[in-house]
PDB file of N, CA and C in Angstrom:
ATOM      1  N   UNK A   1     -26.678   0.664   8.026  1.00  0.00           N
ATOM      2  CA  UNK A   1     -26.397  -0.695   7.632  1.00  0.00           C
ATOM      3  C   UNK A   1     -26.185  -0.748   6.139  1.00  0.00           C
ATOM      4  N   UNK A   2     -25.421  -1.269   5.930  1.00  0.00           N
ATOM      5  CA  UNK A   2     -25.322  -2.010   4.311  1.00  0.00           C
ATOM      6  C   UNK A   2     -24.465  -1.045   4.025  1.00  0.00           C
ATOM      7  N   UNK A   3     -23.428   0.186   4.481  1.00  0.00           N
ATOM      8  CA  UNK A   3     -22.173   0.588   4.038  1.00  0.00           C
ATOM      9  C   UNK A   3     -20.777   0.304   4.885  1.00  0.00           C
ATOM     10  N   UNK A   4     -20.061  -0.300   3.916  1.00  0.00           N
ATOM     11  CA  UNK A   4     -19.163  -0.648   4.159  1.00  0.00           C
ATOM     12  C   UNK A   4     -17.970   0.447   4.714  1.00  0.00           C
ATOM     13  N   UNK A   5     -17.299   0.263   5.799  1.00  0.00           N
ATOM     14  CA  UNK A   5     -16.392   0.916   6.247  1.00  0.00           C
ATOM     15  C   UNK A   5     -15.422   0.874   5.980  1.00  0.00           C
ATOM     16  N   UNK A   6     -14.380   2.359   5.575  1.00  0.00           N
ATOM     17  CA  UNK A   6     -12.891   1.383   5.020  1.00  0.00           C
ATOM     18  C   UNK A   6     -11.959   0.790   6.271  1.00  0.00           C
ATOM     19  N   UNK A   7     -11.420   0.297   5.665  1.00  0.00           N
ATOM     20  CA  UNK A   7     -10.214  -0.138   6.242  1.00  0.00           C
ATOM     21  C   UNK A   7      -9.506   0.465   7.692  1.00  0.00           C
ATOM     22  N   UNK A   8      -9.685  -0.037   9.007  1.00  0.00           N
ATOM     23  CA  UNK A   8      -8.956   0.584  10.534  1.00  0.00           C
ATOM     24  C   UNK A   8      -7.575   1.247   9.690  1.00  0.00           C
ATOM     25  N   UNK A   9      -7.251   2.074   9.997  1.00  0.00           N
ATOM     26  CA  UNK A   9      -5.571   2.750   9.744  1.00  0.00           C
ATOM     27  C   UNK A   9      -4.665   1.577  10.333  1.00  0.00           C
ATOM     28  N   UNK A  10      -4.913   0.576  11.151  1.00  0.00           N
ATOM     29  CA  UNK A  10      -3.681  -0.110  11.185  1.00  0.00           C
ATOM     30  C   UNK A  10      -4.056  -1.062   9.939  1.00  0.00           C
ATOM     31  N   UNK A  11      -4.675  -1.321   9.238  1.00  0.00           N
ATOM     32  CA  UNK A  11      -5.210  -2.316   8.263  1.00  0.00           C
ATOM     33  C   UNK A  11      -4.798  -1.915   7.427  1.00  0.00           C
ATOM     34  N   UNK A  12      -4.775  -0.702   6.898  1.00  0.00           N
ATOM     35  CA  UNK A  12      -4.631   0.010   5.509  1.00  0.00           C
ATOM     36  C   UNK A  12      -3.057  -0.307   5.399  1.00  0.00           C
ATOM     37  N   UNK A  13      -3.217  -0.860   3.523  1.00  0.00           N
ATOM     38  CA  UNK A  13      -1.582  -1.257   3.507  1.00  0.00           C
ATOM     39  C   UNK A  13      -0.741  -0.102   3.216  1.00  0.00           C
ATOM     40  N   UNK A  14      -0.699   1.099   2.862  1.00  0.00           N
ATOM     41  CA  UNK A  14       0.407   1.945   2.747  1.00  0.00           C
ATOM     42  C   UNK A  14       0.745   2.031   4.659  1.00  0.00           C
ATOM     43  N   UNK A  15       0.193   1.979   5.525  1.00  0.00           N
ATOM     44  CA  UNK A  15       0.309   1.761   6.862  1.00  0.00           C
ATOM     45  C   UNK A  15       1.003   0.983   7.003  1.00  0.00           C
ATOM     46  N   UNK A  16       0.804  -0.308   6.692  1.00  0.00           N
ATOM     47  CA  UNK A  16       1.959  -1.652   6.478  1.00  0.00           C
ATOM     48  C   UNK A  16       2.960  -1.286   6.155  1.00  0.00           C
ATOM     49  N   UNK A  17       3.222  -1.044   4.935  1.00  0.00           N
ATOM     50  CA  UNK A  17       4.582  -0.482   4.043  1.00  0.00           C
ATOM     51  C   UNK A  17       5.434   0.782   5.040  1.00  0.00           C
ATOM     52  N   UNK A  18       4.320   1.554   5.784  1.00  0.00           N
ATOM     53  CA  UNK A  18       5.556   2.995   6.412  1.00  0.00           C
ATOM     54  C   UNK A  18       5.947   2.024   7.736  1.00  0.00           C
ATOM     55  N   UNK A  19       4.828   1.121   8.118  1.00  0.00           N
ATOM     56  CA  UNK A  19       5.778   0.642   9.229  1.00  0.00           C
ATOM     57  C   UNK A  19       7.048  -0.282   9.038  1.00  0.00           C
ATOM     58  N   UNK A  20       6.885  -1.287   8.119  1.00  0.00           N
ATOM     59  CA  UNK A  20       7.723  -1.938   7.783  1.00  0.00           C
ATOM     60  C   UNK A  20       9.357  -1.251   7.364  1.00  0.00           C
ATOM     61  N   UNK A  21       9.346  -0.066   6.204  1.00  0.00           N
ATOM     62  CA  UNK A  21      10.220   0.216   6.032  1.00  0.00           C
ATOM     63  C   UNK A  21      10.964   1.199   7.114  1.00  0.00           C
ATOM     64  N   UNK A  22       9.941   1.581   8.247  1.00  0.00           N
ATOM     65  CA  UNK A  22      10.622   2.447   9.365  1.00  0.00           C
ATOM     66  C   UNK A  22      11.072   1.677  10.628  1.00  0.00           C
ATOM     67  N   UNK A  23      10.874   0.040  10.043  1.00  0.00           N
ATOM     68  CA  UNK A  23      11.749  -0.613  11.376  1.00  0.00           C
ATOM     69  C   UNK A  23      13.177  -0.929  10.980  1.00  0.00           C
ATOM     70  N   UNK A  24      13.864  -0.003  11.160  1.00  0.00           N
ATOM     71  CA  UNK A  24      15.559  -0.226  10.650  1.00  0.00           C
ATOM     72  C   UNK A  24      16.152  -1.701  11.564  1.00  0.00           C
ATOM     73  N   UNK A  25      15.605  -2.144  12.477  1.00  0.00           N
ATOM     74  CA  UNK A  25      15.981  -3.560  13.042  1.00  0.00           C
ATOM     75  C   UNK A  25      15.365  -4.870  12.204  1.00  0.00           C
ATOM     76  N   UNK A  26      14.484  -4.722  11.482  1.00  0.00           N
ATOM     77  CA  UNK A  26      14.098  -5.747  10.963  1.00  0.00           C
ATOM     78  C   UNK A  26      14.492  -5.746   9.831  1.00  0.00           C
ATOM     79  N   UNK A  27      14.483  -4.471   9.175  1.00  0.00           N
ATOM     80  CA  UNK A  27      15.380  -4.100   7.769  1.00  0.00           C
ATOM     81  C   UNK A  27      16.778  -5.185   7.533  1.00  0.00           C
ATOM     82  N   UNK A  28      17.829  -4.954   9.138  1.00  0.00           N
ATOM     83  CA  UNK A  28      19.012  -4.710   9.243  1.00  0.00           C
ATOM     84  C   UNK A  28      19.486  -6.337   9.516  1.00  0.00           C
ATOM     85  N   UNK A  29      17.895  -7.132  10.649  1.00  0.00           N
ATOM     86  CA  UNK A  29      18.548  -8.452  10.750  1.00  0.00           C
ATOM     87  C   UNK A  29      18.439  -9.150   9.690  1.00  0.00           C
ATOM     88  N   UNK A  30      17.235  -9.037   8.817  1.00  0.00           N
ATOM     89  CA  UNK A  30      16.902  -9.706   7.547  1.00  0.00           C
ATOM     90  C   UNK A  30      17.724  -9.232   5.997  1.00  0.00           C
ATOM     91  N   UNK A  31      18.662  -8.548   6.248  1.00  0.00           N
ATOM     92  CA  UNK A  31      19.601  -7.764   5.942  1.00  0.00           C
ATOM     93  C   UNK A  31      18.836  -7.531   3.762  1.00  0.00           C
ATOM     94  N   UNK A  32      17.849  -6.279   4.458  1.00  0.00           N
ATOM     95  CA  UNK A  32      16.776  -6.365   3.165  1.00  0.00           C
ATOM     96  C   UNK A  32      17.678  -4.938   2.302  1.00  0.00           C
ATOM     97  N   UNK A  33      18.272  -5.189   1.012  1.00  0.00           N
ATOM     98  CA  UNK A  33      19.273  -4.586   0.287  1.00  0.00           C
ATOM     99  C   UNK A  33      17.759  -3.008  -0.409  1.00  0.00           C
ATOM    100  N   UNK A  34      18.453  -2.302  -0.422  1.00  0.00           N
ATOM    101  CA  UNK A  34      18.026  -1.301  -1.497  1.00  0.00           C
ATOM    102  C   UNK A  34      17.096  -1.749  -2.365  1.00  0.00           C
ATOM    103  N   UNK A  35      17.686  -2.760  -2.951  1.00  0.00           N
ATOM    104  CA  UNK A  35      17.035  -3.282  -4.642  1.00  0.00           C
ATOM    105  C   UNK A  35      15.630  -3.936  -3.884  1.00  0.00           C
ATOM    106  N   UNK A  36      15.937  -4.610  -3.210  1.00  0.00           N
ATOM    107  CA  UNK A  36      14.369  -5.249  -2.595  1.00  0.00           C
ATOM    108  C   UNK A  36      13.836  -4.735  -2.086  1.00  0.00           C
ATOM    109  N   UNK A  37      13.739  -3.389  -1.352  1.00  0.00           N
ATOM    110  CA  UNK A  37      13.259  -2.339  -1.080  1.00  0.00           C
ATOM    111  C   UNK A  37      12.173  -1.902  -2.510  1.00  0.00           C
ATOM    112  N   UNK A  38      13.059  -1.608  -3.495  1.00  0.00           N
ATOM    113  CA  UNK A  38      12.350  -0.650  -4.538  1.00  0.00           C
ATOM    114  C   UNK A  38      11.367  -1.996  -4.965  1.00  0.00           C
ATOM    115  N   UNK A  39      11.659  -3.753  -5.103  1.00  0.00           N
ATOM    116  CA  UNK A  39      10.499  -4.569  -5.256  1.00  0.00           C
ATOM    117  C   UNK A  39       9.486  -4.629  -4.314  1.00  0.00           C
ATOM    118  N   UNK A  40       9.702  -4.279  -3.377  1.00  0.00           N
ATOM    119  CA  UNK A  40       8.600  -4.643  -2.239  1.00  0.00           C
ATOM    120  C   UNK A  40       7.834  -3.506  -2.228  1.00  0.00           C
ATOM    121  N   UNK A  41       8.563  -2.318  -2.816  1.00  0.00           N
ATOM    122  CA  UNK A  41       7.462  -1.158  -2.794  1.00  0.00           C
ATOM    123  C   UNK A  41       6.127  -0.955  -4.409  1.00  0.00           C
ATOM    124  N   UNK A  42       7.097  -2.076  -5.141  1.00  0.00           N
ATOM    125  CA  UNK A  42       6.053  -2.231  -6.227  1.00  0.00           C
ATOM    126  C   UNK A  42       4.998  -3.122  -5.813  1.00  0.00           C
ATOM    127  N   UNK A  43       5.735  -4.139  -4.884  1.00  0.00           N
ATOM    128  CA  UNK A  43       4.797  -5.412  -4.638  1.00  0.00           C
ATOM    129  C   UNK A  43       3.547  -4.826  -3.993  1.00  0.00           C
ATOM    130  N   UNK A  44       3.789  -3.537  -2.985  1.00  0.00           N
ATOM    131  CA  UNK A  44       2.779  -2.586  -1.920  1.00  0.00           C
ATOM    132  C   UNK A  44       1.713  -2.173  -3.387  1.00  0.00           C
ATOM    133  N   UNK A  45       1.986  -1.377  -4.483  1.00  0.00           N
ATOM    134  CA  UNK A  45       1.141  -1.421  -5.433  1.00  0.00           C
ATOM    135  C   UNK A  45       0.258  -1.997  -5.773  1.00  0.00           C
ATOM    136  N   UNK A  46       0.377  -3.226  -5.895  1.00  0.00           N
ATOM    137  CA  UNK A  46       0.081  -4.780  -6.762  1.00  0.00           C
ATOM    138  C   UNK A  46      -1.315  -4.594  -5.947  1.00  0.00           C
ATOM    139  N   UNK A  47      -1.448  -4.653  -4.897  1.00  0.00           N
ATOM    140  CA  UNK A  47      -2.567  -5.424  -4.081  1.00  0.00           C
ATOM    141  C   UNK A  47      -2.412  -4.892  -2.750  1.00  0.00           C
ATOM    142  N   UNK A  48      -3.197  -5.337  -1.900  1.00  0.00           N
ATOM    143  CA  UNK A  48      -3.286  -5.595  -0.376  1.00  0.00           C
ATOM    144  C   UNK A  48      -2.269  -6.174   0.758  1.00  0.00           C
ATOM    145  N   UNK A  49      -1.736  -5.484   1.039  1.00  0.00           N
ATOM    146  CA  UNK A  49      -0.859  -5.773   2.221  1.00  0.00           C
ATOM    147  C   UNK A  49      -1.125  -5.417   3.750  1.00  0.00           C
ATOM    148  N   UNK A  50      -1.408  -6.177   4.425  1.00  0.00           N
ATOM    149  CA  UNK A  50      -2.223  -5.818   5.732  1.00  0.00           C
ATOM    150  C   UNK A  50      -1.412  -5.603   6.376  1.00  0.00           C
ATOM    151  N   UNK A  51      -0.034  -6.320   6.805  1.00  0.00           N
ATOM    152  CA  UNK A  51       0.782  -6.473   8.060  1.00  0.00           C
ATOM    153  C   UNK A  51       2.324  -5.679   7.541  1.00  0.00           C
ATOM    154  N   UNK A  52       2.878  -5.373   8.137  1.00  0.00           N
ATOM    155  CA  UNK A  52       4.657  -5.401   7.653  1.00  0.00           C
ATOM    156  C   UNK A  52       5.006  -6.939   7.638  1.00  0.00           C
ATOM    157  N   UNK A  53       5.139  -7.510   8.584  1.00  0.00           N
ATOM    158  CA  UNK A  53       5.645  -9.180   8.791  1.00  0.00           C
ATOM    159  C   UNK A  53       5.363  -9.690   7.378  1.00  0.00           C
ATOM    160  N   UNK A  54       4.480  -9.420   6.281  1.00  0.00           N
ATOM    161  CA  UNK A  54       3.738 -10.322   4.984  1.00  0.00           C
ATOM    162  C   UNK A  54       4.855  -9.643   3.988  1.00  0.00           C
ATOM    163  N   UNK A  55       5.625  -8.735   4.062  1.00  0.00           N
ATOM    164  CA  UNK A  55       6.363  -7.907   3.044  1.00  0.00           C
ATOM    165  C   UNK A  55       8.031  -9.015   2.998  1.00  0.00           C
ATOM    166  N   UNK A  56       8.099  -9.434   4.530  1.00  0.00           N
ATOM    167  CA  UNK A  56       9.111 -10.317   4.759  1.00  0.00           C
ATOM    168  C   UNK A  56       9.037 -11.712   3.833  1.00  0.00           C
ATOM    169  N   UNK A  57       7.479 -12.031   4.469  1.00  0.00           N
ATOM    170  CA  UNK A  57       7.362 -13.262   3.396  1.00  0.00           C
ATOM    171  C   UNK A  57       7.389 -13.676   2.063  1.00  0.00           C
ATOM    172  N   UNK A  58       6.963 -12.388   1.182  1.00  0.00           N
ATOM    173  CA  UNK A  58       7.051 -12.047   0.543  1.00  0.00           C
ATOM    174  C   UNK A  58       8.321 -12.084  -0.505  1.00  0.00           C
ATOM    175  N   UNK A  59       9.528 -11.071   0.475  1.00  0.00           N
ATOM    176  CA  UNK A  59      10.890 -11.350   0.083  1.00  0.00           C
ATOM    177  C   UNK A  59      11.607 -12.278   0.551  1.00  0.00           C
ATOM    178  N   UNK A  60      10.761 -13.415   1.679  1.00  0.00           N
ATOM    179  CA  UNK A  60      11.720 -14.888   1.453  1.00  0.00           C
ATOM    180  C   UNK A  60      11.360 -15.892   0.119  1.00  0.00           C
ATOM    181  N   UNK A  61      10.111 -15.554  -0.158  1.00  0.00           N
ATOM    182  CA  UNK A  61       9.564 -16.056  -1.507  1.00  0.00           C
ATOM    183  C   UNK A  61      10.082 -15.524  -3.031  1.00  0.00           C
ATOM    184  N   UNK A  62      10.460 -14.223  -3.253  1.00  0.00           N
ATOM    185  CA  UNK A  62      11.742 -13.926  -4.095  1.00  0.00           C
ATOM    186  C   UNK A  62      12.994 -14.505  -4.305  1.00  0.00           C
ATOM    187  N   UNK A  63      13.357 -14.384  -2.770  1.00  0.00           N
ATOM    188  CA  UNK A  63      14.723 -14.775  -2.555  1.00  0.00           C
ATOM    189  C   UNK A  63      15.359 -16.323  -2.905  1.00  0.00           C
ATOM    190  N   UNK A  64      13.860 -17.213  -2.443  1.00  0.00           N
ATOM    191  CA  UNK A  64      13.915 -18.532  -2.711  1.00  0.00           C
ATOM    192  C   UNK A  64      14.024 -18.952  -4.104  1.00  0.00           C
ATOM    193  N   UNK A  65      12.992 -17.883  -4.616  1.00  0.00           N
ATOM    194  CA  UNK A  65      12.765 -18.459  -6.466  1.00  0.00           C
ATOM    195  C   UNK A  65      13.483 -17.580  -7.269  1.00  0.00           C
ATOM    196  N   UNK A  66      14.645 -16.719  -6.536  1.00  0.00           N
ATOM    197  CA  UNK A  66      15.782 -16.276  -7.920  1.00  0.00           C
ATOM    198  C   UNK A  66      16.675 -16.388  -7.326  1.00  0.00           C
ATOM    199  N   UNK A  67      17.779 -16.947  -8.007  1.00  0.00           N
ATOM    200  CA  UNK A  67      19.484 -16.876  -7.770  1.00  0.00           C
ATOM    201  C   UNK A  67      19.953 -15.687  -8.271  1.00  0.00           C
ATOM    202  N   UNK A  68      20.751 -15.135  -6.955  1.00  0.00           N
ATOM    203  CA  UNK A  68      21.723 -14.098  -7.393  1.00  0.00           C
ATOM    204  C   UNK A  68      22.843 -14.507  -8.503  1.00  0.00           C
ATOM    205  N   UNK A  69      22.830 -12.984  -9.131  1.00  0.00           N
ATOM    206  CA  UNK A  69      23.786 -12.935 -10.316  1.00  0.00           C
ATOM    207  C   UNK A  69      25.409 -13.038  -9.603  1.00  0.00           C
TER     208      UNK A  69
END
């Protein structure tokens, strides 16, 4: 009692991140470019990412608050 366990392997976010970037269908409908690729893999850095689905939200929340050049 009183030690903490890490994280289930589906919990752990580099787990998140290999699944996310190895679903080429979700990649392909959300049509997620290279460049947001290399942000979302900094964003995996930053902090805690539990799910793939949160990496999406993530880059609709980019997408919303910058206009393309």
């Amino acid at each position: 009692m009183g030690l903490r366990r890490d994280a289930s392997p589906s919990k752990r976010p580099e787990n998140a991140w290999r699944k996310f970037v190895a679903n080429r269908g979700i990649l392909a409908r959300h049509k997620v470019t290279d460049r947001e690729l290399k942000v979302l893999q900094k964003v995996n850095m930053l902090g805690r990412v539990t799910a793939p689905n949160q990496f999406l939200f993530i880059l609709n929340s980019i997408r919303q608050a910058v206009e393309e050049e």
